[in-house]
C-alpha atoms as a PDB file:
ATOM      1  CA  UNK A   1      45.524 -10.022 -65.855  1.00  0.00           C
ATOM      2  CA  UNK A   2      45.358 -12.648 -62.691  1.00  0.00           C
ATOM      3  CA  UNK A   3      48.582 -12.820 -60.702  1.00  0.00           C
ATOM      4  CA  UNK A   4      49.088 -15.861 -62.039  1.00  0.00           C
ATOM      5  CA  UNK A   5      49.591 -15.271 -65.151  1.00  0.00           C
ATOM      6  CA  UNK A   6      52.043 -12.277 -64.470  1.00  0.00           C
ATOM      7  CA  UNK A   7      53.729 -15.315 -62.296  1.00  0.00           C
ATOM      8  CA  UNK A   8      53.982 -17.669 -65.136  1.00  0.00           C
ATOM      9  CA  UNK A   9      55.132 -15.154 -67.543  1.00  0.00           C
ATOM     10  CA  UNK A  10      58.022 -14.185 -64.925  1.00  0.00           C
ATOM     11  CA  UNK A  11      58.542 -17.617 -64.631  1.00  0.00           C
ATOM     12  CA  UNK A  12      59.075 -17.816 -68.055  1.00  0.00           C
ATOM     13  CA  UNK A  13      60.888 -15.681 -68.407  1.00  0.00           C
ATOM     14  CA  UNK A  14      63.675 -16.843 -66.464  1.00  0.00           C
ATOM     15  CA  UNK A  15      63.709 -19.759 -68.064  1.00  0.00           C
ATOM     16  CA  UNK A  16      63.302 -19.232 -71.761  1.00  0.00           C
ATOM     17  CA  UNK A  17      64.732 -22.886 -72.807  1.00  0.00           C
ATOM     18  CA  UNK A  18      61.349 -23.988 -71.349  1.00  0.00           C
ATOM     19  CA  UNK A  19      59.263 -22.792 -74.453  1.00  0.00           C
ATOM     20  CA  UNK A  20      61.560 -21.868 -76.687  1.00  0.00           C
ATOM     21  CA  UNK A  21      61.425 -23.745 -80.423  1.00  0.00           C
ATOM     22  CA  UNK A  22      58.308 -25.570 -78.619  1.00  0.00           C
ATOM     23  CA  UNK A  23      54.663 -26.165 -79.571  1.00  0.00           C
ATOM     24  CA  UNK A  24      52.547 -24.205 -76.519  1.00  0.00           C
ATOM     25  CA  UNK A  25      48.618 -24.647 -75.414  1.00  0.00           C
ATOM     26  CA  UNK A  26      47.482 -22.452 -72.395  1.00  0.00           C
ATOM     27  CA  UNK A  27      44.478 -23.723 -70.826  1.00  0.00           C
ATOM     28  CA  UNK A  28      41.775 -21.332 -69.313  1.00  0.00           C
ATOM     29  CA  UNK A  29      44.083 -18.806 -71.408  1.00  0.00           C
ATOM     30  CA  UNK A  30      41.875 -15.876 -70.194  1.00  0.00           C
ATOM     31  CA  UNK A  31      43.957 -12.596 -71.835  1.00  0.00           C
ATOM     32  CA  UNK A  32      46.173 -15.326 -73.098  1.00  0.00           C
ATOM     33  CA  UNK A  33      48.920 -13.723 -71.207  1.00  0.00           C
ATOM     34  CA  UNK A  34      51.009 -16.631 -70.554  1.00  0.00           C
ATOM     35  CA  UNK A  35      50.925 -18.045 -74.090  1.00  0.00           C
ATOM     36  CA  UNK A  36      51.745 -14.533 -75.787  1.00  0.00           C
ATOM     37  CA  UNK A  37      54.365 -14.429 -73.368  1.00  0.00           C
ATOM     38  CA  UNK A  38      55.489 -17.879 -74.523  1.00  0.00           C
ATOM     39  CA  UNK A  39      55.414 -16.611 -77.934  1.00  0.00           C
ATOM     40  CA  UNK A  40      57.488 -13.750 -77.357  1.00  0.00           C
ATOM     41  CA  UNK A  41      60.114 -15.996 -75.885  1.00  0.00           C
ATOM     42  CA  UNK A  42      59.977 -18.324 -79.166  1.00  0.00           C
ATOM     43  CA  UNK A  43      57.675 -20.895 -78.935  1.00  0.00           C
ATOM     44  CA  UNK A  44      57.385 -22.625 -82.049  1.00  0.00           C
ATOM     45  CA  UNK A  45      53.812 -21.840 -81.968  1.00  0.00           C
ATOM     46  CA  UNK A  46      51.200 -21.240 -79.268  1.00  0.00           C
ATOM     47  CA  UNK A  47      47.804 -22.398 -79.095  1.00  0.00           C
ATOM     48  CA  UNK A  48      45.060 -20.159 -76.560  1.00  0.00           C
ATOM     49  CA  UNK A  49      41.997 -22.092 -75.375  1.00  0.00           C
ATOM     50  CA  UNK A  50      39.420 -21.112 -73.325  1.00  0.00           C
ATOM     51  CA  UNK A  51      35.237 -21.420 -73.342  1.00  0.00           C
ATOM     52  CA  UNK A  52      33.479 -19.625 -75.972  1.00  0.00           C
ATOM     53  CA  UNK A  53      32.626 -16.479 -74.496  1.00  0.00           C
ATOM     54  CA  UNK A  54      36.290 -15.887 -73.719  1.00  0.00           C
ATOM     55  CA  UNK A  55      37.737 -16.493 -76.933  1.00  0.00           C
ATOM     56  CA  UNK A  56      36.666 -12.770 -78.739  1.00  0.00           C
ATOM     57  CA  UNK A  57      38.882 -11.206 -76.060  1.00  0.00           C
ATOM     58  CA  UNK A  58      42.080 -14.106 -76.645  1.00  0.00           C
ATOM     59  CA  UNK A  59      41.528 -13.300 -80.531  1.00  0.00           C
ATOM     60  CA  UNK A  60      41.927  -9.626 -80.238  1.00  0.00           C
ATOM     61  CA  UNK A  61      45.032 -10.027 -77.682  1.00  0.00           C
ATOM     62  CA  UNK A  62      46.436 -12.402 -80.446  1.00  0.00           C
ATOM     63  CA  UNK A  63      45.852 -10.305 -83.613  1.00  0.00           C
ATOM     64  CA  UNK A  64      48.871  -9.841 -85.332  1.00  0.00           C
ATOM     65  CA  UNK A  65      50.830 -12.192 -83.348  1.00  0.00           C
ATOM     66  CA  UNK A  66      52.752 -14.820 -85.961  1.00  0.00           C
ATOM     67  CA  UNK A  67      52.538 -18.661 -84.865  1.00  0.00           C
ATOM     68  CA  UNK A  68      49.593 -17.847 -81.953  1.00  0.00           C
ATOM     69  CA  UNK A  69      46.334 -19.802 -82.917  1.00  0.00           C
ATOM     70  CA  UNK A  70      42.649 -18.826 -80.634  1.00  0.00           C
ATOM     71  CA  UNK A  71      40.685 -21.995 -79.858  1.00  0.00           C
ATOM     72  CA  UNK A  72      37.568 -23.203 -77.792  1.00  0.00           C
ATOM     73  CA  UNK A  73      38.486 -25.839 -75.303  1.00  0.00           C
ATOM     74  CA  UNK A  74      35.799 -27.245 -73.058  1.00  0.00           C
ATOM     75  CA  UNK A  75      37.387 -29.277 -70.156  1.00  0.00           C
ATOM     76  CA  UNK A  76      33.906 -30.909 -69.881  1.00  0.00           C
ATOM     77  CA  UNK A  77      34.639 -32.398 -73.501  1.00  0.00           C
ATOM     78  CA  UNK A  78      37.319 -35.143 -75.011  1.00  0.00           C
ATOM     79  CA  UNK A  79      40.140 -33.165 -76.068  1.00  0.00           C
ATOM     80  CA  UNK A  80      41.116 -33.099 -79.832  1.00  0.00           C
ATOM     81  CA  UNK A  81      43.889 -34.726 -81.291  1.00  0.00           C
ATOM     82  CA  UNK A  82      45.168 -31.719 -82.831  1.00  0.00           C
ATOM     83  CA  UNK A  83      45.403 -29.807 -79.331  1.00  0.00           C
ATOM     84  CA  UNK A  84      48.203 -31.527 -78.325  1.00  0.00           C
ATOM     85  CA  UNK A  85      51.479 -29.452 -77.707  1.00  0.00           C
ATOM     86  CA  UNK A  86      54.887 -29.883 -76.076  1.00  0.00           C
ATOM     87  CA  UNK A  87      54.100 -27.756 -72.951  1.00  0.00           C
ATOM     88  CA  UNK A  88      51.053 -26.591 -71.955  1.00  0.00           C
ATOM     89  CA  UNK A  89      50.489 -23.548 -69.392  1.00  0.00           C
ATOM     90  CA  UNK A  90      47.628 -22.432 -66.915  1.00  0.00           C
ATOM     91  CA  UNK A  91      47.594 -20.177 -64.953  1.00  0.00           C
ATOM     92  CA  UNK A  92      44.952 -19.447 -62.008  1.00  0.00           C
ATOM     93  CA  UNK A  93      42.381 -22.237 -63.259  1.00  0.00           C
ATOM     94  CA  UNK A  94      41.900 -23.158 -59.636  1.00  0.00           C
ATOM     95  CA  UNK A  95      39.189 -20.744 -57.976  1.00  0.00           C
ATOM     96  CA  UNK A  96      36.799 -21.114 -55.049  1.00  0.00           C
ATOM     97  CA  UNK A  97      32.995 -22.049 -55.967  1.00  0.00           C
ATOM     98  CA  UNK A  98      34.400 -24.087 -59.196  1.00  0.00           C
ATOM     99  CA  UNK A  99      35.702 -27.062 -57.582  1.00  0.00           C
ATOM    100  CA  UNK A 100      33.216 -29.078 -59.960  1.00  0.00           C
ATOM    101  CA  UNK A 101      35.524 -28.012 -62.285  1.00  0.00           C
ATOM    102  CA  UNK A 102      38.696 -30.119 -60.532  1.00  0.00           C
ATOM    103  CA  UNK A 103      37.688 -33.405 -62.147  1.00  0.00           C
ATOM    104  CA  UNK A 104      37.468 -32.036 -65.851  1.00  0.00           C
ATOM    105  CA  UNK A 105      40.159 -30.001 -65.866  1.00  0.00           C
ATOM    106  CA  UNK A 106      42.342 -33.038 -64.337  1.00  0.00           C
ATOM    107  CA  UNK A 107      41.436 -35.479 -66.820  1.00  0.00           C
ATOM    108  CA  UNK A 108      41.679 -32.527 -69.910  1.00  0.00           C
ATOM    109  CA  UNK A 109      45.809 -32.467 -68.670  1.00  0.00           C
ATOM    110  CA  UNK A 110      45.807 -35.875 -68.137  1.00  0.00           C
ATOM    111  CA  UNK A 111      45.026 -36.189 -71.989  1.00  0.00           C
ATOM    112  CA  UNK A 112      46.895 -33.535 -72.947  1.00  0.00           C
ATOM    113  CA  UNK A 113      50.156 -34.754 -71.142  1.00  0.00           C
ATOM    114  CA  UNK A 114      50.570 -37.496 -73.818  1.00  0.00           C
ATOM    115  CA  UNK A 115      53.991 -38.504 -74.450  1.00  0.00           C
ATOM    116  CA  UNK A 116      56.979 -35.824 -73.074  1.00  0.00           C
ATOM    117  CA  UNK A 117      54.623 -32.963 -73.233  1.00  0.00           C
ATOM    118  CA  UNK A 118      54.959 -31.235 -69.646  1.00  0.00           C
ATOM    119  CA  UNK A 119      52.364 -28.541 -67.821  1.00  0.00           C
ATOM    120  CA  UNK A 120      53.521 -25.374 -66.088  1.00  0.00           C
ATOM    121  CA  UNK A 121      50.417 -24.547 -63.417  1.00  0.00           C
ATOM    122  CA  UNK A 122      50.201 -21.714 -61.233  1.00  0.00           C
ATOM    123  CA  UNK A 123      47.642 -21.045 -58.933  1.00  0.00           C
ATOM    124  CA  UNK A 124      46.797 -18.906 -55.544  1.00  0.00           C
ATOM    125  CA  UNK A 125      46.184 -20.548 -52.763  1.00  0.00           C
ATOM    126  CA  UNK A 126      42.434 -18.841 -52.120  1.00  0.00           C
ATOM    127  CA  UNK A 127      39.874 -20.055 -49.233  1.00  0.00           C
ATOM    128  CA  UNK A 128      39.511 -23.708 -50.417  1.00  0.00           C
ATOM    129  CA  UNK A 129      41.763 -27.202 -50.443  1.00  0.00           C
ATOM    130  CA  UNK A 130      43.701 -27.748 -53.859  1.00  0.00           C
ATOM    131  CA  UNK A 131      45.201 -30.808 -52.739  1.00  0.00           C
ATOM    132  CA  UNK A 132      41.804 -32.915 -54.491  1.00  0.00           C
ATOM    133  CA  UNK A 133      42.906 -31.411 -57.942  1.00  0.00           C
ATOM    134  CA  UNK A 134      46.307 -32.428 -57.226  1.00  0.00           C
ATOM    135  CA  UNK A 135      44.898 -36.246 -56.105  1.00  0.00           C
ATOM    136  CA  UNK A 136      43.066 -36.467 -59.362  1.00  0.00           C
ATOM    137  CA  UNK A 137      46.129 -35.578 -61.143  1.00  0.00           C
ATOM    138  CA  UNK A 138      47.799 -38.147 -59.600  1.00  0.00           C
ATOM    139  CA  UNK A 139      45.085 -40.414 -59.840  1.00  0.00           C
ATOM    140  CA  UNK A 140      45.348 -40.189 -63.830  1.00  0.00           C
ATOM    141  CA  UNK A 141      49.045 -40.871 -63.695  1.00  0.00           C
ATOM    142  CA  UNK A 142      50.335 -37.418 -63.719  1.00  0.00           C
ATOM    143  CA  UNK A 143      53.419 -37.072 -62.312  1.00  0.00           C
ATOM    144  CA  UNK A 144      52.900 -34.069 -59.890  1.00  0.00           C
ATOM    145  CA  UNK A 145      55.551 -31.778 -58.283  1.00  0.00           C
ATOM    146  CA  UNK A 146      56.424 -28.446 -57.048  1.00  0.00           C
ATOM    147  CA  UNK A 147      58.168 -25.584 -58.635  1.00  0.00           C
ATOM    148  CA  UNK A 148      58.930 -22.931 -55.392  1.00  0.00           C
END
């Protein structure tokens, strides 16, 4: 588990109205730690994506776990209809040598933020510039601010 995620899930924790009674996706779910997390605090339902080749790891975190769904979510690809949630999580999707990935992943939240939904993010600062994600966010229409 990233630091990220154990951030997030703190984060959550501390603030349990955030999820709670709410549809969830995690993007770049990983272990899925943040979304189970989510769960645990009463989420309506939560929703892991990742690529393929993550996803046998997210299904056997989420075996057994009522209202959590495993699904394959390409940033590179249009995002489904039935992906959308209330509040969507990610946690350490930002890493150095996949800045080609800014651009996707900025316009997959830019789709997924539809309507009131809202996106917890959490990343380390590692050895390379963020602030381009952040300007494509922005770019999209994403309202963009910081949680200390």
């Amino acid at each position: 588990v990233w630091d990220g995620a154990v951030v997030l899930a703190r984060f959550l924790e501390t603030h349990p109205s955030l999820v709670r009674g709410k549809r969830v996706l995690e993007l770049g779910a990983g272990t899925g730690f943040g979304g189970l997390c989510a769960a645990a605090l009463g989420a309506s339902n939560v929703t892991l994506t990742d690529i393929e080749a993550c996803l046998p790891l997210l299904r056997e975190n989420a075996a057994g776990v009522d209202g959590v769904v495993v699904e394959a979510l390409d940033w590179t690809e249009p995002v489904a209809p039935s992906q959308r949630a209330d509040v969507l999580l990610a946690a350490d999707c930002l890493l150095p040598g996949r800045e080609g990935l800014f651009a996707p992943l900025a316009t997959t939240l830019a789709a997924l933020l539809a309507g009131d939904a809202v996106a917890y993010f959490v990343y380390e600062q590692r050895c390379m510039d963020c602030g381009p994600f952040f300007e494509l966010l922005r770019g999209a229409g994403v309202a963009v601010s910081c949680i200390p």
